[in-house]
C-alpha atoms as a PDB file:
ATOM      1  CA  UNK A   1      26.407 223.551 107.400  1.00  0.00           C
ATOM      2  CA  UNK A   2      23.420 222.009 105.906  1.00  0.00           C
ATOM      3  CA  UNK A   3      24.459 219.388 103.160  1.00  0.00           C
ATOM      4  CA  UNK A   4      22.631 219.874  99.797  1.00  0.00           C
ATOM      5  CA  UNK A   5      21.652 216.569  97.318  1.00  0.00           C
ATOM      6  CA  UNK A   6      21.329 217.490  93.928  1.00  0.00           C
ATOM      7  CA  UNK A   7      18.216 216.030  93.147  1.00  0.00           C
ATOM      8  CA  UNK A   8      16.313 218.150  90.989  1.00  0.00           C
ATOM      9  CA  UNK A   9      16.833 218.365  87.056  1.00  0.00           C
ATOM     10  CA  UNK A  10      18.230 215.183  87.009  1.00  0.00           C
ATOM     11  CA  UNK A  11      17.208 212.858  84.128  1.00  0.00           C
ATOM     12  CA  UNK A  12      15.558 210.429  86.645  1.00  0.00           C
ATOM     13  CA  UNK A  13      12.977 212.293  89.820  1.00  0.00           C
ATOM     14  CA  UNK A  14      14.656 212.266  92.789  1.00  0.00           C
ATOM     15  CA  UNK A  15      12.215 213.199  95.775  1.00  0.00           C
ATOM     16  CA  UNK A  16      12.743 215.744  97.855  1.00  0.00           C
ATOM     17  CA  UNK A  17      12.450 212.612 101.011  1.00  0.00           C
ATOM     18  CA  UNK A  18      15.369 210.633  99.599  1.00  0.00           C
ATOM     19  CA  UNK A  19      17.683 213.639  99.410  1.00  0.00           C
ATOM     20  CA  UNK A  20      16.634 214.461 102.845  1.00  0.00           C
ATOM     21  CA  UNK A  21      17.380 210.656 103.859  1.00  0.00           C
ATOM     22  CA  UNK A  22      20.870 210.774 102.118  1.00  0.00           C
ATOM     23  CA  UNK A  23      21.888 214.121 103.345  1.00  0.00           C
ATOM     24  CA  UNK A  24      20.607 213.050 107.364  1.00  0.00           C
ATOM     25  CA  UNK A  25      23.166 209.852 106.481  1.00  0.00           C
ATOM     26  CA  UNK A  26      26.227 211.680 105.363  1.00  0.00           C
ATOM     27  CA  UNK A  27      26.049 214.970 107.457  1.00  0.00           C
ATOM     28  CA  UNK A  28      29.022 213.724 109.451  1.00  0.00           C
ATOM     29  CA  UNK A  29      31.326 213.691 106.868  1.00  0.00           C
ATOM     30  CA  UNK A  30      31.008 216.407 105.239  1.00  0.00           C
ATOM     31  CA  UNK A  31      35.216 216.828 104.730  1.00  0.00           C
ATOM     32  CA  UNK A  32      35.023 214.049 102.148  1.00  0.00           C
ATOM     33  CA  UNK A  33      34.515 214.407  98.260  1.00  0.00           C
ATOM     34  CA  UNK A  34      32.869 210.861  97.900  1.00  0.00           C
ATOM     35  CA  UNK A  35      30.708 209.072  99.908  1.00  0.00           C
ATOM     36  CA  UNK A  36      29.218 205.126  99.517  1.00  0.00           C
ATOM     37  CA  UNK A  37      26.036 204.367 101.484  1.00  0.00           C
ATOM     38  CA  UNK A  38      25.220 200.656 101.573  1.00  0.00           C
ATOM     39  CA  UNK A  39      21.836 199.641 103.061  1.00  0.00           C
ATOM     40  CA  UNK A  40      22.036 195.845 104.145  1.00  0.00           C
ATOM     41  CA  UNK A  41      18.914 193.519 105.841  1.00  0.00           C
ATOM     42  CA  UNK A  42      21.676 190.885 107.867  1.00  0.00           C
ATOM     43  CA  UNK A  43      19.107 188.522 107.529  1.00  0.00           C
ATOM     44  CA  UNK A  44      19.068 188.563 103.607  1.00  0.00           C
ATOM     45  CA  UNK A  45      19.674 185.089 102.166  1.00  0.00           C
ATOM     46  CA  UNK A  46      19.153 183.549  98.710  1.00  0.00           C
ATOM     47  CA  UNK A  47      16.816 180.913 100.421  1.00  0.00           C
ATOM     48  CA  UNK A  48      14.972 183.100 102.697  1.00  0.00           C
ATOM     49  CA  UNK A  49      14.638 186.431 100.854  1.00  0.00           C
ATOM     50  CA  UNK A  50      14.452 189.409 102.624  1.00  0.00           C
ATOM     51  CA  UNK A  51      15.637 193.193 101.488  1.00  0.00           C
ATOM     52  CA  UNK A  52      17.505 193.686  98.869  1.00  0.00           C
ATOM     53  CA  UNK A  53      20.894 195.321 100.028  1.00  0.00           C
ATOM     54  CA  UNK A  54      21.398 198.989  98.257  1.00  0.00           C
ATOM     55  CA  UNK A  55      24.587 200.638  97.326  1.00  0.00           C
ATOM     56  CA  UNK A  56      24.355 204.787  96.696  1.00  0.00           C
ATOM     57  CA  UNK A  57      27.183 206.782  95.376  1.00  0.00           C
ATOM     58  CA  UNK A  58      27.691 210.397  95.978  1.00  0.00           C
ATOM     59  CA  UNK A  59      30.224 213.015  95.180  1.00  0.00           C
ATOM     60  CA  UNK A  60      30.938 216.399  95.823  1.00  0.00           C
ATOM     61  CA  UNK A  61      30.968 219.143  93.618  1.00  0.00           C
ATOM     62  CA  UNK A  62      31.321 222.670  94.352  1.00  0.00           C
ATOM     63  CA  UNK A  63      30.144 225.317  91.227  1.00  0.00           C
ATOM     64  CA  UNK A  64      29.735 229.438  91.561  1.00  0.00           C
ATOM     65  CA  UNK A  65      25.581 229.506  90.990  1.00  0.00           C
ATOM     66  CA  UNK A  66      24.833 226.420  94.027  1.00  0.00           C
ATOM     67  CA  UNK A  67      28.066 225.926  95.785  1.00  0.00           C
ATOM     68  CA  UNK A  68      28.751 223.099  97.663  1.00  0.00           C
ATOM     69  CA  UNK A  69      26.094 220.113  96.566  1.00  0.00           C
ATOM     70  CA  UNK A  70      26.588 216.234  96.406  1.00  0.00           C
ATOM     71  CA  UNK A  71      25.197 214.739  93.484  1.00  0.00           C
ATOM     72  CA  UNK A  72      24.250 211.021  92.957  1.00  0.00           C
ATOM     73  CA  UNK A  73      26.385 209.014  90.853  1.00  0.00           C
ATOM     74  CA  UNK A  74      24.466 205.711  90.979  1.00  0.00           C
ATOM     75  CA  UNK A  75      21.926 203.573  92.589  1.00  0.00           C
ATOM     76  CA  UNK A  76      21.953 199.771  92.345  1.00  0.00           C
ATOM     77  CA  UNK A  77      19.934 197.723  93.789  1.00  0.00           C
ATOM     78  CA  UNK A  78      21.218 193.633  94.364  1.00  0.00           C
ATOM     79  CA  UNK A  79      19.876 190.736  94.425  1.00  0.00           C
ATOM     80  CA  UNK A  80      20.704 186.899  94.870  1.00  0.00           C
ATOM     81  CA  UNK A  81      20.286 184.292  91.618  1.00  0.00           C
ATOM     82  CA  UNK A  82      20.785 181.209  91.899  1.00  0.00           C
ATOM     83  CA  UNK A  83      19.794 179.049  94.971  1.00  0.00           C
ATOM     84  CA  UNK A  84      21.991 177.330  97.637  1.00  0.00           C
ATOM     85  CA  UNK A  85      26.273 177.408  97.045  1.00  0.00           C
ATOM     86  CA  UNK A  86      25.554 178.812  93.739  1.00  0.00           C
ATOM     87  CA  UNK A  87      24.030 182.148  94.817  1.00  0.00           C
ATOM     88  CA  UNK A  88      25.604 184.664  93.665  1.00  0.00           C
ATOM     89  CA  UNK A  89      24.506 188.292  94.749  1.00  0.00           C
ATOM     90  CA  UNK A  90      23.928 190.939  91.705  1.00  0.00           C
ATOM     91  CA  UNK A  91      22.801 194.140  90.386  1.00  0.00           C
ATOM     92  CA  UNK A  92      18.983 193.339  90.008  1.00  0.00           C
ATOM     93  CA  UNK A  93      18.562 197.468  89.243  1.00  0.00           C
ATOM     94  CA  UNK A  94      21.261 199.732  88.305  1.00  0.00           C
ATOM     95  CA  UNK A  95      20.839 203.812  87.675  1.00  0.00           C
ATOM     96  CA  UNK A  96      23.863 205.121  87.150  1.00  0.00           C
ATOM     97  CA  UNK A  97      23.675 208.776  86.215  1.00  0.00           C
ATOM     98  CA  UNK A  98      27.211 209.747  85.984  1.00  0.00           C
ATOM     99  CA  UNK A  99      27.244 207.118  82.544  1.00  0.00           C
ATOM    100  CA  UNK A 100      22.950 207.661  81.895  1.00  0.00           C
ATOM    101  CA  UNK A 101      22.340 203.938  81.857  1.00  0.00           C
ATOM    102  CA  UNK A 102      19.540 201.912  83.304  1.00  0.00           C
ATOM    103  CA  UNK A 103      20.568 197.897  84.000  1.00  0.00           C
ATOM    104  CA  UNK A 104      18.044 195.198  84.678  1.00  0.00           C
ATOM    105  CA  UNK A 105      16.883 192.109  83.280  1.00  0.00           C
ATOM    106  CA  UNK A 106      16.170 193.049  80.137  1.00  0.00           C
ATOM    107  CA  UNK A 107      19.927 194.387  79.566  1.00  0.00           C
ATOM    108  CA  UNK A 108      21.434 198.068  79.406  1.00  0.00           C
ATOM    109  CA  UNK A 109      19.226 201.060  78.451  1.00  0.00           C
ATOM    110  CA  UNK A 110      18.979 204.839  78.570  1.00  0.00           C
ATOM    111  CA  UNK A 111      18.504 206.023  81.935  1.00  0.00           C
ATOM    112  CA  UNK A 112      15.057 207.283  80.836  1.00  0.00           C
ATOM    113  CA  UNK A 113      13.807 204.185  80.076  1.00  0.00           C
ATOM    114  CA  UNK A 114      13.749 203.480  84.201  1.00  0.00           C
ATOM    115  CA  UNK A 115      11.508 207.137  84.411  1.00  0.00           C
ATOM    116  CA  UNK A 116       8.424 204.398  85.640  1.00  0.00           C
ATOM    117  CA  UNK A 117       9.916 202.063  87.762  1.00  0.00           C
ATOM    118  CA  UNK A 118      12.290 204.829  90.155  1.00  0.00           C
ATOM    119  CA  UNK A 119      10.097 206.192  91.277  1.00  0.00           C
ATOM    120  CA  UNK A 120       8.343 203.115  92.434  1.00  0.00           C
ATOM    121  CA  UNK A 121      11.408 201.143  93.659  1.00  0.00           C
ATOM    122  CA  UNK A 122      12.462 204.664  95.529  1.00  0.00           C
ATOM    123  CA  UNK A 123       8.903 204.743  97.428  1.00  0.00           C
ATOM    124  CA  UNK A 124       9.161 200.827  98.318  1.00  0.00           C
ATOM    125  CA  UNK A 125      12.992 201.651  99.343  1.00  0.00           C
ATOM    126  CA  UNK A 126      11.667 204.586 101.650  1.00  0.00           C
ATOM    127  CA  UNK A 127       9.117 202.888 103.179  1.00  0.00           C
ATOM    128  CA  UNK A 128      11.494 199.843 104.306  1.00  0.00           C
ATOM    129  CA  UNK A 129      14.327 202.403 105.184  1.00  0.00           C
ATOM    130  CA  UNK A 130      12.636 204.827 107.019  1.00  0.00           C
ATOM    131  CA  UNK A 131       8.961 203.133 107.539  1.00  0.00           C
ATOM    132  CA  UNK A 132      10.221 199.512 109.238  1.00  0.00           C
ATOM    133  CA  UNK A 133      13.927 200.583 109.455  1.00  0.00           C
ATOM    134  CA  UNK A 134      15.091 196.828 107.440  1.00  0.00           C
ATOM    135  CA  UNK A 135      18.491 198.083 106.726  1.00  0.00           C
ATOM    136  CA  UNK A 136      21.668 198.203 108.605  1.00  0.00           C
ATOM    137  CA  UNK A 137      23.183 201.030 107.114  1.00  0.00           C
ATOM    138  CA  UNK A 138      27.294 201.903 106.571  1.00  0.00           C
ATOM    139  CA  UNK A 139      28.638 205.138 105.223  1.00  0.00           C
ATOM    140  CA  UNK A 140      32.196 205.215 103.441  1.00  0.00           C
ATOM    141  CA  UNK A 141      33.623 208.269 102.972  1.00  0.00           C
ATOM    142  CA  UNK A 142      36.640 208.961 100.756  1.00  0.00           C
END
């Protein structure tokens, strides 16, 4: 069974190359009805920098005109602040489409409001995923 991402007529693009990537990750589990991928450089520190780690979201849904699809739920990208003991690891980018908000810096905002920088964060994320492989990557399925 091939597993289908929704990724098109979402309020953020999704490419067609990050569906692909998420559906090659989760093909093995295709019995559960949630699924967290977490993308993780070990050699990310606060001090030396590195990859951000990534945590995706997906659940299954199952409706009469596409059947069975997994949609994304959210996105977020982390980050260390803080240097040394103090670090402290947190969302640097969050799209979360299940609530249609958009978290960074600059606080909470409509989901829309990330429609320039997606795209570019999900090219950059592609490139170190799939282009120089920089993640250790763990699938949870529920």
């Amino acid at each position: 069974m091939t597993i289908k991402i929704k990724h098109q007529d979402l309020c953020l693009p999704i490419s067609p190359m990050f569906a692909m990537h998420l559906a090659e990750l989760i093909s093995n589990h295709q019995a559960a009805s949630a699924i967290t991928v977490n993308f993780r450089d070990p050699n990310y520190t606060a001090e030396r920098g590195g990859f951000h780690p990534v945590e995706v979201r997906l659940e299954k849904e199952t409706n009469a005109e596409h059947g069975e699809q997994w949609r994304i739920c959210y996105i977020t990208d982390f980050s260390y602040v803080g240097i040394g003991y103090m670090a402290e690891l947190t969302k640097e980018l969050d799209f979360d489409f299940d609530s249609g908000i958009f978290q960074n810096a600059l606080g909470i905002q409509p989901i829309e409001q990330a429609s320039e920088i997606h795209p570019i964060w999900e090219q950059n994320f592609l490139a170190y995923s799939l282009g120089i492989k920089a993640y250790q990557v763990e699938v949870t399925p529920e």
